[in-house]
Protein backbone atom coordinates (compact mmCIF):
# COMPACT_ATOMS: atom_id res chain seq x y z
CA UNK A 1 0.00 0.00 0.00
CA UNK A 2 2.92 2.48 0.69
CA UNK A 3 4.28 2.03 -2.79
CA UNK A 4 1.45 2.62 -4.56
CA UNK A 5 1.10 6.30 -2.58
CA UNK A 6 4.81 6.62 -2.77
CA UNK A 7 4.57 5.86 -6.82
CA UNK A 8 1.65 7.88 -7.48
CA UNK A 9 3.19 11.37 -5.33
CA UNK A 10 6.17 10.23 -7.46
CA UNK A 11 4.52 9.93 -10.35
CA UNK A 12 2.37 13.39 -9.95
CA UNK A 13 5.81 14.88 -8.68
CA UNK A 14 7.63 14.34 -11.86
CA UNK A 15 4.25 15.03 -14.37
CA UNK A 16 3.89 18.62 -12.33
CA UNK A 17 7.85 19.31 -13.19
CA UNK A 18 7.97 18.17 -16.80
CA UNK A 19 4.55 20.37 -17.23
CA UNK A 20 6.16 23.38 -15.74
CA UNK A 21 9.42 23.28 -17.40
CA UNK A 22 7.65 22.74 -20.46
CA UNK A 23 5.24 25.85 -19.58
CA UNK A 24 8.19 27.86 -18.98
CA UNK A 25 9.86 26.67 -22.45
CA UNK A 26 6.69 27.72 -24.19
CA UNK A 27 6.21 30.80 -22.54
CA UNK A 28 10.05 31.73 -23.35
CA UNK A 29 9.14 30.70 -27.38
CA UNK A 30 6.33 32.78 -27.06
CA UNK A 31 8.05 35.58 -26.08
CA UNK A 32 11.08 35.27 -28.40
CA UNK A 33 8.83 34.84 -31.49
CA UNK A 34 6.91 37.65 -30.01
CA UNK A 35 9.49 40.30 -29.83
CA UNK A 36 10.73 39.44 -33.42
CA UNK A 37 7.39 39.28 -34.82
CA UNK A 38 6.84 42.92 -33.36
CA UNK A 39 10.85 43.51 -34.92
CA UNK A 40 9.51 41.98 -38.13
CA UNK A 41 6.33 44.89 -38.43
CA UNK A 42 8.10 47.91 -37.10
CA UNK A 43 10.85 47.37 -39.85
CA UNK A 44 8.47 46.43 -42.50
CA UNK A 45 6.25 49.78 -41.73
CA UNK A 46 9.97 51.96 -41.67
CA UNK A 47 10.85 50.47 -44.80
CA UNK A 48 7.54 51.32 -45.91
CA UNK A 49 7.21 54.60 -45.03
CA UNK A 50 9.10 56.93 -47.80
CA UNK A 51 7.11 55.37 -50.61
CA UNK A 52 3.99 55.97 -48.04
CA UNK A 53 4.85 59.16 -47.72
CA UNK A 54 5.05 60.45 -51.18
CA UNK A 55 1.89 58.67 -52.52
CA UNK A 56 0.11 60.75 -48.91
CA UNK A 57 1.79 63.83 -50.18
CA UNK A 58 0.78 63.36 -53.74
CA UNK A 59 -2.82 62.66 -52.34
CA UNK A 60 -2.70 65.52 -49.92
CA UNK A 61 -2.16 67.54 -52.69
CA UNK A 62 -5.35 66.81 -54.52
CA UNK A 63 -7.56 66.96 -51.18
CA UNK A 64 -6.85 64.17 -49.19
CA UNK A 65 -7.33 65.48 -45.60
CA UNK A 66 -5.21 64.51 -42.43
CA UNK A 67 -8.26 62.80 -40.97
CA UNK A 68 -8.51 60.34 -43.99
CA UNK A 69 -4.68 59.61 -44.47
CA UNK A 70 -4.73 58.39 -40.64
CA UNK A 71 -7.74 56.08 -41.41
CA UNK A 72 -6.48 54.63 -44.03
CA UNK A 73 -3.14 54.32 -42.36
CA UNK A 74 -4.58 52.88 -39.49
CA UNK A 75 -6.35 49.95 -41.40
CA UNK A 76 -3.58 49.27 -43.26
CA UNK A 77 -1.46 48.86 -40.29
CA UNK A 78 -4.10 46.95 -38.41
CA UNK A 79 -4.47 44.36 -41.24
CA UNK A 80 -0.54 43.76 -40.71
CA UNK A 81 -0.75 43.32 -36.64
CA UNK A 82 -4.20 41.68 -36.46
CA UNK A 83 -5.25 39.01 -39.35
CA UNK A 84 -2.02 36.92 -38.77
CA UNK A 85 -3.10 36.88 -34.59
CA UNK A 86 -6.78 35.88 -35.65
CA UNK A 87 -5.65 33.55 -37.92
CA UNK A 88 -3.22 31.78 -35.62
CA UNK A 89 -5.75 31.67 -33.06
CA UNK A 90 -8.37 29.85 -35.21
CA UNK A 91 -5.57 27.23 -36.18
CA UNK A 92 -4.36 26.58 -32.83
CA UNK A 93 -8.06 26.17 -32.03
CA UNK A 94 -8.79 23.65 -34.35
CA UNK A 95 -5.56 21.87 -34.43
CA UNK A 96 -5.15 21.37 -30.74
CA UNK A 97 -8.85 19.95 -30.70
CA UNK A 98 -7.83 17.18 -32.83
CA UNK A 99 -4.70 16.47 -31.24
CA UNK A 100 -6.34 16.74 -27.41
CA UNK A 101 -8.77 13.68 -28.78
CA UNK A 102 -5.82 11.85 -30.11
CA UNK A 103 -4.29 11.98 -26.64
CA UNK A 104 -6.67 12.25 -24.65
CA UNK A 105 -6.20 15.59 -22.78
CA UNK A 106 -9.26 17.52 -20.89
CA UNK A 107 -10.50 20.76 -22.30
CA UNK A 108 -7.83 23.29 -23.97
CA UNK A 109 -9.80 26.36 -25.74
CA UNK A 110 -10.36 28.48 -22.17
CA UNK A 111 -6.73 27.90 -22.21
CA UNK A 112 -5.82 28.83 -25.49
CA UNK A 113 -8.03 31.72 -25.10
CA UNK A 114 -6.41 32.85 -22.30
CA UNK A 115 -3.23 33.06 -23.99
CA UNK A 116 -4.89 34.50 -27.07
CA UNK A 117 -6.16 37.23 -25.40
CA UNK A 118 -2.93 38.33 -23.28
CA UNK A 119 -1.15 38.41 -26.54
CA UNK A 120 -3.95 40.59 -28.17
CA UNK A 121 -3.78 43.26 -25.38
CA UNK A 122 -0.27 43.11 -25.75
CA UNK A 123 -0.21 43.65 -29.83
CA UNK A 124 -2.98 46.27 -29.00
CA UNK A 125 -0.47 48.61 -26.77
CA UNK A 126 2.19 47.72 -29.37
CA UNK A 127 -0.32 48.73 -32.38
CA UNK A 128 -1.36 52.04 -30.57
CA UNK A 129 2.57 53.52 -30.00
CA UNK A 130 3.38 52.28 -33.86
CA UNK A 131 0.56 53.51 -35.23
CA UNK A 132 0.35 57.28 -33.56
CA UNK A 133 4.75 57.47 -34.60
CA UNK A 134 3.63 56.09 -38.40
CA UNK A 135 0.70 59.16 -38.84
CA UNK A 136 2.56 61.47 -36.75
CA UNK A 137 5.74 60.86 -39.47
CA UNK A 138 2.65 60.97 -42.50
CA UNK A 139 1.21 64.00 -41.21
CA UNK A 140 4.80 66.25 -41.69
CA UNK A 141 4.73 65.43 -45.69
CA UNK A 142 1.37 66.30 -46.46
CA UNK A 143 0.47 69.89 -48.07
């Protein structure tokens, strides 16, 4: 009787260590991947933004207004942050599914959700600060 409690503490012993070192390997992944992914937009928007700025001051020249040159920026620059997150989301969704029936595993999506939704608020702050330096810079060039 003392081995079988002495296995099973064992047993859940080890299981809750190889879960959290495998949390914290996934959380550190995440936040690599995270920080380049944010690396990968800001440069693509800087690279972006002389040829953005002379088809905004061409336009600004025939009446487009500030208001309307931040709009469109804004969309344009929340396409690039946003579809790839709601996209990866839905994936992860529906891949996990099929792999937690495979193995086996309890309920996942609250979980995923969770993490979803922390990286969201995240790209949100992230979006905001990019996007007010990207008009600010559009704003100077236009007539």
């Amino acid at each position: 009787m003392m081995n079988s409690l002495t296995t099973r503490s064992g047993r859940f012993s080890e299981m809750k260590q190889s879960t959290s070192m495998m949390s914290f390997v996934g959380i550190f992944i995440t936040a690599v991947l995270s920080i380049s992914s944010a690396s990968f937009l800001y440069f693509k928007l800087h690279t972006e933004l002389s040829q953005d700025q002379q088809m905004y001051r061409a336009m600004s020249k025939i009446g487009l207004r500030a208001k309307e040159m931040s709009r469109a920026a804004t969309i344009q620059i929340a396409s690039l942050f946003f579809i790839p997150i709601v996209v990866s989301t839905i994936q992860t969704l529906v891949v996990l599914n099929a792999v937690r029936k495979l193995i086996g595993l309890g309920e996942v999506n609250s979980s995923i959700m969770t993490a979803s939704a922390a990286f969201l608020v995240v790209q949100m702050i992230y979006f905001i600060l990019v996007r007010s330096r990207y008009v600010q810079k559009l704003k100077r060039v236009m007539v």
